[in-house]
N, C-alpha and C. Protein backbone atom coordinates (compact mmCIF):
# COMPACT_ATOMS: atom_id res chain seq x y z
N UNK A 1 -12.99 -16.13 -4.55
CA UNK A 1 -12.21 -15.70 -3.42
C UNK A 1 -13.05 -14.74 -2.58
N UNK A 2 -12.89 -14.92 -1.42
CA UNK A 2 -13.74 -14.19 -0.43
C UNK A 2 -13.10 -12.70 -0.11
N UNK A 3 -13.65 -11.85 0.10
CA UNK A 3 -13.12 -10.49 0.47
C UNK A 3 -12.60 -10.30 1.46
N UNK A 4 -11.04 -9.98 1.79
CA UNK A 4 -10.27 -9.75 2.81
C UNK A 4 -11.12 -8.76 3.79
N UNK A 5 -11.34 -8.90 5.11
CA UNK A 5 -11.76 -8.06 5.98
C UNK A 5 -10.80 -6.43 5.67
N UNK A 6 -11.42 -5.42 5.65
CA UNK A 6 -10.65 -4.18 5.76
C UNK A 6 -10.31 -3.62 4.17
N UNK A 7 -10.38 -4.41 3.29
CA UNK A 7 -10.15 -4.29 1.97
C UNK A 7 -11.44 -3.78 0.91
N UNK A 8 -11.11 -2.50 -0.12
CA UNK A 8 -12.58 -2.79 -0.46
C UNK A 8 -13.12 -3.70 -2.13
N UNK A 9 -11.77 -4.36 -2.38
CA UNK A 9 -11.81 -4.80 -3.40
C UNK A 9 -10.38 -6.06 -3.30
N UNK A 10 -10.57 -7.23 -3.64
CA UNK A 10 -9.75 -8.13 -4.31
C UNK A 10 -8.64 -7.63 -4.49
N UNK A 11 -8.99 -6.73 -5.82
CA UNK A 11 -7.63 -6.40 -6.69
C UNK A 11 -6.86 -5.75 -5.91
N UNK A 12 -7.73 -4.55 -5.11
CA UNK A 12 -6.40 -3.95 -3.93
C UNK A 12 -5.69 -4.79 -2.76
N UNK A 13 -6.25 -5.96 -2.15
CA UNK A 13 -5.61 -6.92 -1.52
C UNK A 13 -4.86 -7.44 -2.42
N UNK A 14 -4.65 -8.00 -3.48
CA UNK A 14 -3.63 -8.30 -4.20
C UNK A 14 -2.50 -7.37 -4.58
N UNK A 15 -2.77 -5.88 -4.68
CA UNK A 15 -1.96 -5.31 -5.09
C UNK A 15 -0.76 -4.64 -3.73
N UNK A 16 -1.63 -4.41 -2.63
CA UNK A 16 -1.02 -4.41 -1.69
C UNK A 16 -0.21 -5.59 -0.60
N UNK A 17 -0.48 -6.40 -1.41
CA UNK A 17 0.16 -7.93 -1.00
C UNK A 17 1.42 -7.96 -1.94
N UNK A 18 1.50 -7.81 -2.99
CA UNK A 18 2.35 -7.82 -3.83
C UNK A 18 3.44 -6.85 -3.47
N UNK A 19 3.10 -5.41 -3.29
CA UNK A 19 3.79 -4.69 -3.40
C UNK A 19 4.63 -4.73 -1.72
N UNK A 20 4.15 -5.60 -0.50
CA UNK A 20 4.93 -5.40 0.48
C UNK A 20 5.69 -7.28 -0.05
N UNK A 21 5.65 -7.64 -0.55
CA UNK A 21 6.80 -8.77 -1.18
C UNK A 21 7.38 -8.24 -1.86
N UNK A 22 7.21 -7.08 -2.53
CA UNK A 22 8.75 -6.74 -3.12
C UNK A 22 9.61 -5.89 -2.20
N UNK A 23 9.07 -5.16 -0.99
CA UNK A 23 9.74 -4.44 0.28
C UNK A 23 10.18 -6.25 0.98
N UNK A 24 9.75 -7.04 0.70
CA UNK A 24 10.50 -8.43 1.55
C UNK A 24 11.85 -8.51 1.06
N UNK A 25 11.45 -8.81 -0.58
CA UNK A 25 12.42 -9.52 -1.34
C UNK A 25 13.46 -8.23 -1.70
N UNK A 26 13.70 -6.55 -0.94
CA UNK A 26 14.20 -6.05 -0.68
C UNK A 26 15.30 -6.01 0.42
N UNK A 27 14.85 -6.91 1.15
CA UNK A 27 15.10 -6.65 2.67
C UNK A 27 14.56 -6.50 3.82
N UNK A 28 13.55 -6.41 3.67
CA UNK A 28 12.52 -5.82 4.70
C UNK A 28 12.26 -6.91 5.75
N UNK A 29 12.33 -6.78 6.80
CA UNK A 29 12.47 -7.83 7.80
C UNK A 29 10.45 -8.37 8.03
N UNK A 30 10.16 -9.11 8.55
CA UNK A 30 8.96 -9.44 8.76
C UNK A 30 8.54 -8.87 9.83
N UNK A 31 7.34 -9.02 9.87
CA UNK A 31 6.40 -8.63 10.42
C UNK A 31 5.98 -9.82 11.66
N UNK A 32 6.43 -10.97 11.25
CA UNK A 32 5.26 -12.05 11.76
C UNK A 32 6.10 -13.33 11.58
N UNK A 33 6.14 -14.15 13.20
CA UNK A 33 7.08 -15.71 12.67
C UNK A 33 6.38 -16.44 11.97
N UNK A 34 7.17 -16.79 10.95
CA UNK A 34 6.73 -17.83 10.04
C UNK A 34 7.46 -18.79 9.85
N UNK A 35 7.19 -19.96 9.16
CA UNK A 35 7.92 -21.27 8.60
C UNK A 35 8.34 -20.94 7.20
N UNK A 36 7.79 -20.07 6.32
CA UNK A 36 7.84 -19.87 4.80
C UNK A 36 9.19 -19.06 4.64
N UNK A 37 9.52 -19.21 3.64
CA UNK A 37 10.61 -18.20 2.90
C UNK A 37 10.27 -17.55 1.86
N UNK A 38 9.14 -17.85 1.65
CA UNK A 38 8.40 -17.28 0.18
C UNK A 38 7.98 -15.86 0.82
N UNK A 39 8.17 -14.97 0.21
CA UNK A 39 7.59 -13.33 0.34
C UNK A 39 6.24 -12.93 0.13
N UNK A 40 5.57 -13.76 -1.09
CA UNK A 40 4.27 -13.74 -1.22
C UNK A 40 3.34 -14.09 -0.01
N UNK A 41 3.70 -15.51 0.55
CA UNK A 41 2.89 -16.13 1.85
C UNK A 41 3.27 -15.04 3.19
N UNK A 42 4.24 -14.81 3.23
CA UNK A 42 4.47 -13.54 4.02
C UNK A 42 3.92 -12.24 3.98
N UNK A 43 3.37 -12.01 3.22
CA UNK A 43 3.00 -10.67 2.98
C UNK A 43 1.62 -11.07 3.49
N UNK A 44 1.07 -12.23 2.31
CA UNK A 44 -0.26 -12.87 3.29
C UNK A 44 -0.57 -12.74 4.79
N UNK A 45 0.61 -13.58 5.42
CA UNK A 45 0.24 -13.57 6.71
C UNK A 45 0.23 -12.28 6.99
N UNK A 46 1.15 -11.26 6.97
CA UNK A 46 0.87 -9.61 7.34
C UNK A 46 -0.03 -9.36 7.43
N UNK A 47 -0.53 -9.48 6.17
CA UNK A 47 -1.80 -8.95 5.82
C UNK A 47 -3.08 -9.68 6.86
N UNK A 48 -3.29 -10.81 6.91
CA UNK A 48 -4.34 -11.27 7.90
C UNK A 48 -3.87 -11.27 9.01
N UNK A 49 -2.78 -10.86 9.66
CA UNK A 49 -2.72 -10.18 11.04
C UNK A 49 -2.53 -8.91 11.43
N UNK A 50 -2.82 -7.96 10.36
CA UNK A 50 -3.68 -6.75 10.80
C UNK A 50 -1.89 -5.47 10.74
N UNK A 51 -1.09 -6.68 10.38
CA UNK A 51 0.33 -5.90 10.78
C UNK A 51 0.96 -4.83 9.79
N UNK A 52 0.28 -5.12 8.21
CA UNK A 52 0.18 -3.34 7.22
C UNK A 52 -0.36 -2.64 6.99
N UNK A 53 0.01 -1.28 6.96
CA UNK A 53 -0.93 -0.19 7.25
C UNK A 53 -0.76 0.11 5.60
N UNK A 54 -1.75 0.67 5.19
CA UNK A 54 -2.32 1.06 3.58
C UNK A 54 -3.37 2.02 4.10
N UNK A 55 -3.25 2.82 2.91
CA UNK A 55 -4.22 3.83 2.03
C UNK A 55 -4.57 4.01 1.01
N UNK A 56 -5.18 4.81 0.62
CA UNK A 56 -6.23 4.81 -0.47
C UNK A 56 -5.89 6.32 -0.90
N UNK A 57 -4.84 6.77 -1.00
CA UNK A 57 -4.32 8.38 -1.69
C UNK A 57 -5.59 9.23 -2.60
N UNK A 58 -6.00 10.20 -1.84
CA UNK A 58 -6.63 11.53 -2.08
C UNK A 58 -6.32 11.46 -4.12
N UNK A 59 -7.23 11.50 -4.64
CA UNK A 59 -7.30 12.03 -6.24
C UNK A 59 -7.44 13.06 -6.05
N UNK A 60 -7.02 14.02 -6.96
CA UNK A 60 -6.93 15.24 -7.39
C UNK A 60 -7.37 15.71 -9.27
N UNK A 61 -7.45 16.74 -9.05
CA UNK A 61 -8.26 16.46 -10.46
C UNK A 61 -7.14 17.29 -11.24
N UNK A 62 -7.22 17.50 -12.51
CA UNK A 62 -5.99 18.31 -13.37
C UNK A 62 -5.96 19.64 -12.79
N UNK A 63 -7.30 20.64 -12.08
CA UNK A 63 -7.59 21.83 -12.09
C UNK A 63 -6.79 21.89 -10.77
N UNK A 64 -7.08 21.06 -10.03
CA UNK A 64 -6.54 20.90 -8.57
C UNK A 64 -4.79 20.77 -8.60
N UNK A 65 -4.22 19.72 -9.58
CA UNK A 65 -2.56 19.91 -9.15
C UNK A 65 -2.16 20.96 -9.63
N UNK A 66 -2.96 21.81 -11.06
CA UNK A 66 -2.40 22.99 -11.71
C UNK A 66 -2.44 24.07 -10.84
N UNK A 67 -3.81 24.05 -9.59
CA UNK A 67 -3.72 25.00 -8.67
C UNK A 67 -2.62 25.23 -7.89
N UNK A 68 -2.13 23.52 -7.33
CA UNK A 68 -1.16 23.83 -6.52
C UNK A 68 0.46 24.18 -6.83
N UNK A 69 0.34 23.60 -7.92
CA UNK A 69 1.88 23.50 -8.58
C UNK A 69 1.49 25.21 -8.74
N UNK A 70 1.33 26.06 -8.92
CA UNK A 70 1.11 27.80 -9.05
C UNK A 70 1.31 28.12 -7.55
N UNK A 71 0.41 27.32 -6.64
CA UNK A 71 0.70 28.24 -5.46
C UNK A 71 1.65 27.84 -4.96
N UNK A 72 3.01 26.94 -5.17
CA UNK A 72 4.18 26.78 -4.43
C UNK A 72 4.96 27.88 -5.92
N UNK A 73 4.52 27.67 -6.59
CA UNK A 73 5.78 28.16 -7.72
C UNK A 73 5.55 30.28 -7.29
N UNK A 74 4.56 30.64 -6.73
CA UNK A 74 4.31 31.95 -7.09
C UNK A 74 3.18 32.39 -5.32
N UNK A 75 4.05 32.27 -4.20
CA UNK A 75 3.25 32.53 -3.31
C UNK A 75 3.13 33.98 -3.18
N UNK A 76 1.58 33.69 -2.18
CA UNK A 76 1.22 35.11 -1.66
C UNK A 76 1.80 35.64 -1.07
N UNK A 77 2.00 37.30 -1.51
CA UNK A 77 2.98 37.87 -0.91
C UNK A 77 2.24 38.89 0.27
C-alpha cells in the first residue's frame, strides 16, 4: 500500500480512518457526496479529499504531567 499524502505512517491513516467511521456510524453527517453507505469508504473518501483535520498530540513525559498536575493542584501565590 502506498503512503497516503499528509500521513506519516500507514498505521496512522488507518487509525484515523477508522476512528472518523465510528463518528459516521455515530451520526456524524459526511463530509463528501457519495454513492456508498459503508462508513469505512466514507471516511476514505474524507480522507483523500483533504476534508479531516488530525494531529499528532504533544507526549509528555511522567516528570512533565507530575509537574503539571502540582501546578494546578498548588498555585503560585
Amino acid at each position: 500500500m502506498k503512503l497516503m499524502t499528509g500521513f506519516d505512517s500507514n498505521y496512522r491513516y488507518i487509525l484515523v480512518a477508522a476512528r472518523r467511521a465510528r463518528q459516521l456510524q455515530s451520526g456524524a453527517h459526511p463530509t463528501v457526496d457519495t454513492q456508498t453507505k459503508k462508513s469505512c469508504r466514507i471516511a476514505e473518501e474524507e480522507l483523500k479529499a483533504g476534508n479531516i483535520a488530525w494531529y499528532i498530540p504533544e507526549k509528555k513525559s511522567a516528570a512533565q504531567l507530575a509537574k503539571e498536575q502540582l501546578d494546578q493542584a498548588i498555585p503560585d501565590a
